[in-house]
Protein backbone atom coordinates (compact mmCIF):
# COMPACT_ATOMS: atom_id res chain seq x y z
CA UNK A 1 0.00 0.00 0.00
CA UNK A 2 1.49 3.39 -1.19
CA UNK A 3 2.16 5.61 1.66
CA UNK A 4 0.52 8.65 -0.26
CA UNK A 5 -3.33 8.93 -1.16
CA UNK A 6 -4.08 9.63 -5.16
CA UNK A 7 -6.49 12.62 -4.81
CA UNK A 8 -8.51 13.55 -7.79
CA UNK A 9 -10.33 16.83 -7.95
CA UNK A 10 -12.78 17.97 -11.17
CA UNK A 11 -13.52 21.40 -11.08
CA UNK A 12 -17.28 22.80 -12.10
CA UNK A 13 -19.37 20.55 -13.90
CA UNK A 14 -21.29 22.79 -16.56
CA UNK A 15 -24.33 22.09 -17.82
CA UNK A 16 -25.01 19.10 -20.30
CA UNK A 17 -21.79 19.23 -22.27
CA UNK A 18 -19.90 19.19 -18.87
CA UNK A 19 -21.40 15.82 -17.90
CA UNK A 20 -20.94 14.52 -21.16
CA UNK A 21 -17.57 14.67 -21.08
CA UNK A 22 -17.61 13.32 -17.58
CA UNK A 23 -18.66 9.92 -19.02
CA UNK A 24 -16.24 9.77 -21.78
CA UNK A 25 -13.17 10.72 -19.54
CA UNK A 26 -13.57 10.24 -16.57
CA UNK A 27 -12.94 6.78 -16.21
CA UNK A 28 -9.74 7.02 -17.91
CA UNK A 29 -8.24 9.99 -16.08
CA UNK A 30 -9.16 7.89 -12.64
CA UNK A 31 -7.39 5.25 -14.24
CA UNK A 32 -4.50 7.03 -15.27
CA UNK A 33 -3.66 8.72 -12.16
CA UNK A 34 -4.51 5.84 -9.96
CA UNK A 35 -6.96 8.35 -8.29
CA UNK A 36 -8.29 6.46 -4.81
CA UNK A 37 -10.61 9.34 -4.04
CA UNK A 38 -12.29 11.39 -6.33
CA UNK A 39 -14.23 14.84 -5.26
CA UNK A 40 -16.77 16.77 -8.39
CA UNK A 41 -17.80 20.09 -8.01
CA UNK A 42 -21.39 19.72 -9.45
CA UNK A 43 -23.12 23.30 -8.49
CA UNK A 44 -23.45 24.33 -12.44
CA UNK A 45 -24.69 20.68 -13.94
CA UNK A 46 -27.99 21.19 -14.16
CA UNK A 47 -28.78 23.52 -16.98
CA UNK A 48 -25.69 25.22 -16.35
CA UNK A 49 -26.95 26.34 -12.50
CA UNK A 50 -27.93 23.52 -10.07
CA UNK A 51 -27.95 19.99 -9.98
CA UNK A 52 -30.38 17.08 -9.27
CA UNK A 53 -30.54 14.10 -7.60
CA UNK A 54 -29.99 12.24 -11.40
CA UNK A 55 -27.29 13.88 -11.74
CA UNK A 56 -25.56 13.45 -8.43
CA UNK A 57 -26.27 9.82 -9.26
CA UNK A 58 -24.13 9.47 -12.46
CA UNK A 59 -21.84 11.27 -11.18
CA UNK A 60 -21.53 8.32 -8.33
CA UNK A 61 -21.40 5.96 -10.57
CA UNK A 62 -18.57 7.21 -13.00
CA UNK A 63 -16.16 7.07 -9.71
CA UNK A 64 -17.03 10.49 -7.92
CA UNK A 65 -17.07 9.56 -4.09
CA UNK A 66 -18.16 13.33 -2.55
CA UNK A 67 -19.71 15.83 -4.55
CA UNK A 68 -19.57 19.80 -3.94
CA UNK A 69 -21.63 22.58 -4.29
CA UNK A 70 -21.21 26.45 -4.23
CA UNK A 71 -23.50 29.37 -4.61
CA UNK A 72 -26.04 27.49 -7.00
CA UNK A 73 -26.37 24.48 -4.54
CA UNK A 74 -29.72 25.70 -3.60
CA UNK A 75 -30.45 26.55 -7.43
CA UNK A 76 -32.92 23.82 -8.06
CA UNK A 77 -35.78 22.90 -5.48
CA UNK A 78 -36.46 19.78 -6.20
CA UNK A 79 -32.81 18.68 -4.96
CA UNK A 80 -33.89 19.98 -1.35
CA UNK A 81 -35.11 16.47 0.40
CA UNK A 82 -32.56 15.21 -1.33
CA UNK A 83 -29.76 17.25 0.21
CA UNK A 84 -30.82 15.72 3.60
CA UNK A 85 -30.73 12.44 2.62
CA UNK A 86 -26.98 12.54 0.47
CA UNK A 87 -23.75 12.83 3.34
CA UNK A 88 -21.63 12.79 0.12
CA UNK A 89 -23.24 15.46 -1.46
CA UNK A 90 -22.07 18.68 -0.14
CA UNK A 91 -22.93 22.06 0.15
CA UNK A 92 -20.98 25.14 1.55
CA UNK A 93 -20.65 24.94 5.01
CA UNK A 94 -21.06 28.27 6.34
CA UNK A 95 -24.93 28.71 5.08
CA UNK A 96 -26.95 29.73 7.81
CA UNK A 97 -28.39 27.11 10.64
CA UNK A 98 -31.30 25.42 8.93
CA UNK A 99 -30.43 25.30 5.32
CA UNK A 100 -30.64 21.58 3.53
CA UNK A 101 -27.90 19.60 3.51
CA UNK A 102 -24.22 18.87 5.03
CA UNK A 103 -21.02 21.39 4.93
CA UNK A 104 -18.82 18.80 5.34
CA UNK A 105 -18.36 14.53 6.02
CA UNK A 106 -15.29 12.56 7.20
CA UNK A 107 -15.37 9.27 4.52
CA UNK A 108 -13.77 6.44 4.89
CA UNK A 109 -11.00 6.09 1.62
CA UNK A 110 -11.80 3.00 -0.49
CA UNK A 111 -8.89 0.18 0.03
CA UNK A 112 -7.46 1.74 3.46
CA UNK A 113 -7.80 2.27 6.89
CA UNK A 114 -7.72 6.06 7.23
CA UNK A 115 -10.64 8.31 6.23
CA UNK A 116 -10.48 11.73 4.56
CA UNK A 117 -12.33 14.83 5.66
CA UNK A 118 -14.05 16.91 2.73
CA UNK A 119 -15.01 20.50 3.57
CA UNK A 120 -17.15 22.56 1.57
CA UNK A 121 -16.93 26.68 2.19
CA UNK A 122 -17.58 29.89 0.25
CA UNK A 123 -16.54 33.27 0.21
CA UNK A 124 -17.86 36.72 0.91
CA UNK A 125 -16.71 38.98 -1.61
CA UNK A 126 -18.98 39.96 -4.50
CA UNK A 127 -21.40 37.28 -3.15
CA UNK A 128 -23.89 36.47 -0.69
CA UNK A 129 -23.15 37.88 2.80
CA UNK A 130 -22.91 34.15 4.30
CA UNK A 131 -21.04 33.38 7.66
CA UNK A 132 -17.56 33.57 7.97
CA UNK A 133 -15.64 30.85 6.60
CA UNK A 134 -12.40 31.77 8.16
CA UNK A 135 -14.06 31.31 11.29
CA UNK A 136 -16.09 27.99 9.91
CA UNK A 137 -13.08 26.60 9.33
CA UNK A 138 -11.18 27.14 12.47
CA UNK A 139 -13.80 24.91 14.09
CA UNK A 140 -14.68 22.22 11.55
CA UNK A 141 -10.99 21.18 10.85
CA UNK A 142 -10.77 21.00 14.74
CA UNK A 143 -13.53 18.78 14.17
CA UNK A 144 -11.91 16.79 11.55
CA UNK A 145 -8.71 16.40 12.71
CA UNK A 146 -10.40 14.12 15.62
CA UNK A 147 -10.71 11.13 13.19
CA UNK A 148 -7.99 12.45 10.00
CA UNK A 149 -5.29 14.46 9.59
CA UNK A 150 -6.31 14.08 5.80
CA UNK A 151 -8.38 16.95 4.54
CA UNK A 152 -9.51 18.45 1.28
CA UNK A 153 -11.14 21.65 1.16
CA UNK A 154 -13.26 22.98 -2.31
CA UNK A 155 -13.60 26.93 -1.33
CA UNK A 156 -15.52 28.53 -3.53
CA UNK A 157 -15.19 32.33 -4.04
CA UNK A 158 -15.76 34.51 -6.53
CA UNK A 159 -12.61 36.89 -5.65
CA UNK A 160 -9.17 35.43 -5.89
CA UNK A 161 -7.50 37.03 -3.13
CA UNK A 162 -10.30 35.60 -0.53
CA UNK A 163 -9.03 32.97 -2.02
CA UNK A 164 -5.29 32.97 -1.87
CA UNK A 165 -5.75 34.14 1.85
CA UNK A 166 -7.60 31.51 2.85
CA UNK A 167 -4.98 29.29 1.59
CA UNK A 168 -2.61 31.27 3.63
CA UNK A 169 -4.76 31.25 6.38
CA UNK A 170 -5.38 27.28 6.60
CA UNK A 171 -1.53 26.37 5.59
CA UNK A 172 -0.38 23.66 7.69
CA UNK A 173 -3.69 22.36 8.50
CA UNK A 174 -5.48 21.09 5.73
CA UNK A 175 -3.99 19.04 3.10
CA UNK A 176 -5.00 20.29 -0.36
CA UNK A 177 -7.72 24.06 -0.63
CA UNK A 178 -9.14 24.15 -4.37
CA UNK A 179 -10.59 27.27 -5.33
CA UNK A 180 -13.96 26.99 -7.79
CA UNK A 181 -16.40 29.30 -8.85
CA UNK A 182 -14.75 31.47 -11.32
CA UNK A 183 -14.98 28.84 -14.01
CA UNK A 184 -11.31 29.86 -15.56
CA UNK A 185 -8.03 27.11 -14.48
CA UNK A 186 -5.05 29.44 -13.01
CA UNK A 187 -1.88 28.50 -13.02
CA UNK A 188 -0.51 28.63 -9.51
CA UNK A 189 -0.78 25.17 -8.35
CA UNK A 190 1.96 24.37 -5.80
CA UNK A 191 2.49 23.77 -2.42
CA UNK A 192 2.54 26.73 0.28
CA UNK A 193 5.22 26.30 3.23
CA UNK A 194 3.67 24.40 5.27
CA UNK A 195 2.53 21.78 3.48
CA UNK A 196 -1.02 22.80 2.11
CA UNK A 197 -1.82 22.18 -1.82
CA UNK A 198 -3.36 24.92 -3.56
CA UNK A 199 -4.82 26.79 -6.67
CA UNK A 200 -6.50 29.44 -6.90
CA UNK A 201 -8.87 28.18 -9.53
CA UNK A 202 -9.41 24.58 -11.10
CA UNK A 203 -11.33 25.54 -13.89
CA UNK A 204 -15.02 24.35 -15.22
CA UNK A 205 -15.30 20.92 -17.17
CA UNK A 206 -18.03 22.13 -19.73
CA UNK A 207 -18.12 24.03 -23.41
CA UNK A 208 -14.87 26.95 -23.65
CA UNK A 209 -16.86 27.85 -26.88
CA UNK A 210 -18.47 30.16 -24.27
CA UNK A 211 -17.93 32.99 -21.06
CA UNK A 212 -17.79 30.43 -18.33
CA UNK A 213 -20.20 28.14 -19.36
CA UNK A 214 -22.66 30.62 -21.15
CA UNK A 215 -23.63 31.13 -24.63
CA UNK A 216 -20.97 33.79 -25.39
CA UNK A 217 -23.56 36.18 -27.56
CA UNK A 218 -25.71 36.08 -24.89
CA UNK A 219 -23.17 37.46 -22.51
CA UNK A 220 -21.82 40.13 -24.48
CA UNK A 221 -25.24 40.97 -25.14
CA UNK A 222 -25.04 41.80 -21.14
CA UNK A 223 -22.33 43.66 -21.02
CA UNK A 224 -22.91 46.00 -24.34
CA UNK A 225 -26.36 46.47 -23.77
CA UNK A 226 -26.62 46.48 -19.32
CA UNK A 227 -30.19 44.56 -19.83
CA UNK A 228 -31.21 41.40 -18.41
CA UNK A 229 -30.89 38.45 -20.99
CA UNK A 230 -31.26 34.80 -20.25
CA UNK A 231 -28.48 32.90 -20.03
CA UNK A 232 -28.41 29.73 -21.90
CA UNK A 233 -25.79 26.67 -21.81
CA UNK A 234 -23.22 26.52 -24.17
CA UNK A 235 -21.55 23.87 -26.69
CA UNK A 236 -18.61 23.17 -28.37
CA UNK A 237 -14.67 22.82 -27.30
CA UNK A 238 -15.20 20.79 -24.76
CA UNK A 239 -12.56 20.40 -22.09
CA UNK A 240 -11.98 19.05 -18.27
CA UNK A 241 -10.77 21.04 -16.07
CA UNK A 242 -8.84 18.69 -13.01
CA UNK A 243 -6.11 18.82 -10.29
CA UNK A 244 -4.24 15.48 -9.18
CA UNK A 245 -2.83 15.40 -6.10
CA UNK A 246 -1.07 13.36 -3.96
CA UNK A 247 -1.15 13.48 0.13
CA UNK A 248 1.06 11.72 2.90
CA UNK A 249 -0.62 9.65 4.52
CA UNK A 250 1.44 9.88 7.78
CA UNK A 251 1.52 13.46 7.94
CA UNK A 252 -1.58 15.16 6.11
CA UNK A 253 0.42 17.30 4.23
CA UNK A 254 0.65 17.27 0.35
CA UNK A 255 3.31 16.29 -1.52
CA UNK A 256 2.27 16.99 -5.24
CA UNK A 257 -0.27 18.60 -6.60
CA UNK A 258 -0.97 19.43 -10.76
CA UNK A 259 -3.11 20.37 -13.23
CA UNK A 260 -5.07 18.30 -15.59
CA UNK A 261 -6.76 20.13 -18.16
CA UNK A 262 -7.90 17.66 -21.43
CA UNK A 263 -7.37 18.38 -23.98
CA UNK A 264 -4.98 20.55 -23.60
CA UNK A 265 -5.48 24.44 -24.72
CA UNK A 266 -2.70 24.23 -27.13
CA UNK A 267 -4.38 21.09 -29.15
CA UNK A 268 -7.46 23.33 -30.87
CA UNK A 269 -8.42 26.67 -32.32
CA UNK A 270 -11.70 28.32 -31.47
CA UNK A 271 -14.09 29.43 -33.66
């Protein structure tokens, strides 16, 4: 038995095209990277804003073991009941008292022993004026770390220095923070001093023939014109958006942690 865990993490899920690629690649990419735990962000599969119980379900079934949520968790009613029901599906933590579903789980890790904590949070800035998640997380890794030292944290924020100083502010104690939310990969993956993985932003798995996700005429239409227009899905240049990383399991720190982005940005031309 290694002495590291395989982590995979697949940023955003958008919309139809998004879970279509899912079941072509995902398989492989577990394969490939020998992933033994596998998190989805799944807040934007549903019509490109929400998800559904369905959904959750394939996503289950193609390898995911925990599933995350952001700002659109609460996007679809019908997924409410369900939310109460699902430990593995996740939803930001630091929603008020009362809203459906769990912020966070302790799993056990398929083939071993130890279990892995999985913590879902989400920022402040430019969005909803939710509870602190600095704060949240001071006492839920406390929490945690009575039963792992392993823990993965999706924080999902729509400004990127909330971001990078929450990293900051949880070095050392949780094993890997991946930003979502902003739909776009970064490339500042790497490991901060005292041993916590993180980037900024994984990216969306869904159609880059679009503004995050979205029919690109649509959104321009937004911005030129400063009028409400629907947004609708978008198709075409399809591409997942993933980090691998790998965590000690004696320590909790990590000890790798990349990008994987297929295909690759350099292996088509938009149009």
């Amino acid at each position: 038995m290694s002495d590291h865990l395989n982590l995979l993490f697949v940023g955003d899920i958008v919309s139809d095209s998004g879970i279509s690629l899912l079941d072509t690649f995902l398989p492989s990419i577990i394969q490939k990277y020998d992933s033994e735990f596998v998190i989805i962000n799944g807040e934007n599969a549903h019509e490109g804003m929400g998800t559904n119980e369905q959904i959750v379900k394939q996503f289950y079934k193609l390898g995911a073991h925990v599933v995350t949520g952001g700002n659109h968790s609460f996007a679809k009613w019908k997924i409410y009941g369900y939310m109460k029901t699902d430990q593995n599906l996740l939803r930001p933590l630091n929603y008020p008292k009362g809203a459906h579903g769990f912020g966070y789980g302790i799993y056990p890790i398929p083939g071993r022993s130890e279990k892995i904590g999985v913590i879902n949070l989400q920022g402040r800035t430019f969005m909803q004026p939710l509870d602190d998640p600095f704060r949240t997380a001071d006492w839920v890794i406390e929490k945690v770390k009575e039963e792992t030292d392993i823990i993965f944290i999706d924080f999902h924020a729509e400004a990127t220095a909330e971001k990078q100083a929450f990293g900051w502010y949880v070095d050392g104690r949780a094993s890997v923070v991946a930003g979502t939310h902003t739909h776009v990969p970064t490339n500042d993956h790497r490991i901060l001093p005292k041993g916590t993985g993180f980037i900024t932003d994984v990216g969306m798995t869904g159609a880059f023939n679009s503004v995050i996700g979205m029919d690109k005429d649509t959104a321009i239409k937004r911005f030129l014109l400063q009028t409400p227009h629907r947004y609708s899905s978008a198709n075409g240049d399809n591409r997942l958006c993933a980090i691998h990383t790998k965590i000690n399991m004696e320590t909790g720190k990590c000890d790798h942690i990349e990008p994987v982005i297929y295909p690759s940005f350099k292996s088509s031309n938009l149009s």
